[in-house]
Protein backbone atom coordinates (compact mmCIF):
# COMPACT_ATOMS: atom_id res chain seq x y z
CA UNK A 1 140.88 135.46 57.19
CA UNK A 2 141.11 132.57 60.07
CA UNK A 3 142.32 134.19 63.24
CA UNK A 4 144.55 132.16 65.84
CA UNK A 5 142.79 131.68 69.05
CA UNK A 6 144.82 132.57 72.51
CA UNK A 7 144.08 130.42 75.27
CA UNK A 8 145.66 130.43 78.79
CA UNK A 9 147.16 127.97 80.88
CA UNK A 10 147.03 127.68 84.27
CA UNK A 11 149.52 126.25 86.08
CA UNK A 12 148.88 123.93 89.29
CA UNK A 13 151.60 126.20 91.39
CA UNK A 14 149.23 129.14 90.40
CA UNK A 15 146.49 127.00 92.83
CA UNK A 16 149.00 127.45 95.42
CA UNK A 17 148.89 131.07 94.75
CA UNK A 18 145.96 131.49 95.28
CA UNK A 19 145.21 129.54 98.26
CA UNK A 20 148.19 131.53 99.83
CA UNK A 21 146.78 134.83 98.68
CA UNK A 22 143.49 133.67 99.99
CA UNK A 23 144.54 132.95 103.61
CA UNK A 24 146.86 136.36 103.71
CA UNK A 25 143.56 138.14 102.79
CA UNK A 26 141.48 136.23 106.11
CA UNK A 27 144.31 136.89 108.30
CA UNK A 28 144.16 141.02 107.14
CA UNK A 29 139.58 140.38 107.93
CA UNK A 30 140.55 138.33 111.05
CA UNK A 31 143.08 141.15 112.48
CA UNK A 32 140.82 143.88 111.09
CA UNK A 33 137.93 142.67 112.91
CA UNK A 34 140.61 141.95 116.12
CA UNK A 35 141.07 145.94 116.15
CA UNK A 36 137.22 146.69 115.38
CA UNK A 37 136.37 144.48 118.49
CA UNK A 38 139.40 146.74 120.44
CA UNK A 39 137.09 150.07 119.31
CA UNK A 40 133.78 149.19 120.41
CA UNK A 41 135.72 148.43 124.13
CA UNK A 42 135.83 144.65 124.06
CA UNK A 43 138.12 143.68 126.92
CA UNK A 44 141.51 143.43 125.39
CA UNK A 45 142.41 140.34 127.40
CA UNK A 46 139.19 138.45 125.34
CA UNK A 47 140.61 139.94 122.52
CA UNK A 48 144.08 138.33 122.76
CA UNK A 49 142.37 135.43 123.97
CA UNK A 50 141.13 135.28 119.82
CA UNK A 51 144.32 136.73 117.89
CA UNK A 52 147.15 136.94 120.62
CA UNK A 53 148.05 140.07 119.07
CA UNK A 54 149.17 141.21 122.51
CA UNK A 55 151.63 138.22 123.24
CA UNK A 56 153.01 138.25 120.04
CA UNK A 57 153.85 141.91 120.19
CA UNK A 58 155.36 141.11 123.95
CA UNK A 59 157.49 138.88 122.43
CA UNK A 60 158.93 140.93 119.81
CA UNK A 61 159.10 143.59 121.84
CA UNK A 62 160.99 141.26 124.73
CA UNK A 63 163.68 141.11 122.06
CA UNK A 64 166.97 142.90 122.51
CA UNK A 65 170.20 143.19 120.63
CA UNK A 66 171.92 139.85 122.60
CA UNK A 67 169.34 138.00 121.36
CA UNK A 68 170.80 138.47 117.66
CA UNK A 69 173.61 136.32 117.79
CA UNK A 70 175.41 135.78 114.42
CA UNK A 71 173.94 132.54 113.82
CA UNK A 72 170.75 133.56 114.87
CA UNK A 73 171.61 136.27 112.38
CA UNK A 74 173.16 134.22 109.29
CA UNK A 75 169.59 132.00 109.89
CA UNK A 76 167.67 134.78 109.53
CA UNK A 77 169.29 135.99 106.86
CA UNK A 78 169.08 132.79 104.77
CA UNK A 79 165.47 131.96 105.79
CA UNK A 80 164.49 135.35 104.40
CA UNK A 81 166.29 134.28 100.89
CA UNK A 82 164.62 131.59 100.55
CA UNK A 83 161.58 132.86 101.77
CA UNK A 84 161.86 136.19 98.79
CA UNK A 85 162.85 132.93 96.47
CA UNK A 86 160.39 130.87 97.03
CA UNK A 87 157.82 133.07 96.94
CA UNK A 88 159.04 135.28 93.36
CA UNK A 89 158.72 131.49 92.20
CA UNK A 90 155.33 130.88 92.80
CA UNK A 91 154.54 134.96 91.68
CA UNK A 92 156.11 134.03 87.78
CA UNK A 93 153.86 130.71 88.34
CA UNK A 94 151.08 133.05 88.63
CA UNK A 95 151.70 134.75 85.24
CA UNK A 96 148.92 134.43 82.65
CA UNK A 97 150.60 132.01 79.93
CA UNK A 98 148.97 132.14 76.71
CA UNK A 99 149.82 129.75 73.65
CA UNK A 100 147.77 129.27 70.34
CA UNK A 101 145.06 127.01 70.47
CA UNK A 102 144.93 126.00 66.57
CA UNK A 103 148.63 124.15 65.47
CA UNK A 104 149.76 121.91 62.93
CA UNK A 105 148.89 118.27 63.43
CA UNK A 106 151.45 115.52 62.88
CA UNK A 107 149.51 112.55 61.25
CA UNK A 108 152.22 110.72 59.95
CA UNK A 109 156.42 110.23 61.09
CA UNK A 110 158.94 107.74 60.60
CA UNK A 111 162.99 108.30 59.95
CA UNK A 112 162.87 110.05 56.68
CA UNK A 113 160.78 112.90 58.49
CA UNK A 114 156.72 113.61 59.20
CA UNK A 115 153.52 114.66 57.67
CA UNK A 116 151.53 117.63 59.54
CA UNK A 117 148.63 118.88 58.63
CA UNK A 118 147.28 122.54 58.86
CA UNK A 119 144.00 122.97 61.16
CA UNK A 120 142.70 124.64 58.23
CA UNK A 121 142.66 121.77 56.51
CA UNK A 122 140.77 119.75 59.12
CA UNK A 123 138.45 122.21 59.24
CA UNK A 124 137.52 122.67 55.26
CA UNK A 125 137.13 118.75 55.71
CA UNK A 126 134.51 119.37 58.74
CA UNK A 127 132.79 121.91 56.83
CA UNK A 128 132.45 119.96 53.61
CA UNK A 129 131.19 117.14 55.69
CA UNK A 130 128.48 119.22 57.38
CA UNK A 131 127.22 120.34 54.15
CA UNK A 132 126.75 117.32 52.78
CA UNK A 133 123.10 117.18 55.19
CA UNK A 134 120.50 118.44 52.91
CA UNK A 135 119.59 120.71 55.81
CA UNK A 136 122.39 122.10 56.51
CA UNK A 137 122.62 125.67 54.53
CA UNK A 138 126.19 127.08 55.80
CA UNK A 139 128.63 125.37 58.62
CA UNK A 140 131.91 126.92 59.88
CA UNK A 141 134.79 124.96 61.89
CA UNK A 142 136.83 125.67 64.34
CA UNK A 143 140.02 123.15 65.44
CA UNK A 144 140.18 123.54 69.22
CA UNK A 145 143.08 122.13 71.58
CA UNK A 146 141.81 118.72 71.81
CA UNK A 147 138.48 119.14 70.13
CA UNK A 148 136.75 120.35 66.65
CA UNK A 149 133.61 122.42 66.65
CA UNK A 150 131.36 122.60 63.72
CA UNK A 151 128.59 125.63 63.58
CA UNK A 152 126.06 125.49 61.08
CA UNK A 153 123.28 126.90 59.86
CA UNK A 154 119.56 124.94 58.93
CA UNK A 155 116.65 125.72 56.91
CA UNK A 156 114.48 123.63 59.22
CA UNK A 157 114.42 123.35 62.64
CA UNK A 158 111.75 120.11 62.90
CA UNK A 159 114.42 117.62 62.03
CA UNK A 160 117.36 119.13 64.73
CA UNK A 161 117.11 116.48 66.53
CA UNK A 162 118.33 114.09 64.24
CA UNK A 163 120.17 116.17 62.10
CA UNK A 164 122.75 117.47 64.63
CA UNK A 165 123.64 113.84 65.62
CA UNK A 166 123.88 112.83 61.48
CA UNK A 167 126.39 116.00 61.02
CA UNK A 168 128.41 115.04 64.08
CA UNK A 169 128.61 111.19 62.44
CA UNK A 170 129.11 112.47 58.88
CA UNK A 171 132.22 114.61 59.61
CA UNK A 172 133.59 111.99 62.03
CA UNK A 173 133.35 109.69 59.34
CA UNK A 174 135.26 111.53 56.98
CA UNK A 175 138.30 112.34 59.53
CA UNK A 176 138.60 108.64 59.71
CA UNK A 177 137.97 108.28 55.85
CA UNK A 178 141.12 110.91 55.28
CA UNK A 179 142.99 109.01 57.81
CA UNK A 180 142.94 112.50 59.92
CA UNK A 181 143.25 112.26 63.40
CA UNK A 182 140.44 111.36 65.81
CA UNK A 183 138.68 114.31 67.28
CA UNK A 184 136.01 115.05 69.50
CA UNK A 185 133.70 116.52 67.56
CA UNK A 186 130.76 119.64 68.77
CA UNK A 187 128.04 120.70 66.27
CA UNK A 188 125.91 123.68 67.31
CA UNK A 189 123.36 125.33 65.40
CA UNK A 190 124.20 128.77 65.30
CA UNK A 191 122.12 129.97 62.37
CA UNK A 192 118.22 129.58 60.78
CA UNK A 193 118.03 129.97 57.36
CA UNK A 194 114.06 129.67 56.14
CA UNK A 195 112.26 130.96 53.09
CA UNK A 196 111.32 133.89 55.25
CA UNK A 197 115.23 134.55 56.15
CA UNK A 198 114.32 135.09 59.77
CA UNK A 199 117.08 134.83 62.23
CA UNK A 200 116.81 132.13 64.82
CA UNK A 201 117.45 134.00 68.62
């Protein structure tokens, strides 16, 4: 039984994520280190010279209840909104976001409807293909996103060279020869399959 393959995307606001997450987590080293520097007796006025941890804290502590004015107030209050809505955004941009990577592929469509054809499909046609090499013993596709990927097996390995090109142009040739869409197309040997039945490793 073919299983469906989950891939995740990752959305370009999830960069943004990261980069933010990423500078939060040098400010916590940078402050860190800041009060490991205050513990081994650096002077504190070299200290704030680095972080100004001490005139920040003078200014917040400067503050007093006249200096919340109601439009200071209402400001505040709408910054912080934004602020919580802006950033529970960019956290459900962050969210893994997995689809199926194997779909039905429209080949044909025009006003009375369209044709689609199963990935299964695509891949029997790969797998016939490969088999048609006289070296080739077993082959198994797989219908990617934007790509096909043909494993096979050999009896030989003295002709891989040229046989893993001549499989790759084989089942090319019969996409286009089914009128099947154009795909990049991977062949890797996966399997050796001698006389002796030794496994290639």
């Amino acid at each position: 039984m073919i299983r469906q393959r989950v891939n995740l995307r990752t959305p370009l606001l999830a960069y943004l994520v990261r980069a933010l997450t990423v500078l939060f987590g040098l400010a916590l080293v940078w402050y860190g280190l800041m009060v490991v520097l205050l513990a081994v007796k650096v002077s504190p006025h070299t200290v704030n010279n680095l972080s100004a941890y001490h005139t920040l804290y003078d200014d917040v502590a400067g503050l007093s209840r006249k200096d919340f004015t109601t439009t200071v107030r209402l400001i505040a209050g709408f910054a912080g909104l934004l602020a919580f809505l802006v950033f529970l955004y960019l956290a459900t941009r962050e969210l893994p976001r997995p689809y199926l990577a194997r779909g039905d592929i429209p080949v044909d469509r025009n006003q009375h409807g369209r044709t689609l054809v199963k990935p299964r499909a695509i891949e029997r046609v790969a797998e016939f293909a490969a088999l048609e090499h006289p070296d080739v013993t077993a082959a198994a596709g797989r219908l990617g996103d934007r790509e096909l990927s043909v494993e096979i097996s050999s009896r030989r390995t003295s002709t891989l060279a040229r046989m893993l090109p001549d499989v790759q142009k084989r089942v090319t040739a019969d996409l286009e020869r089914h009128e099947l869409p154009a795909l990049p197309v991977n062949v890797t040997l996966t399997g050796y399959d001698p006389t002796t039945r030794r496994e290639l490793t």
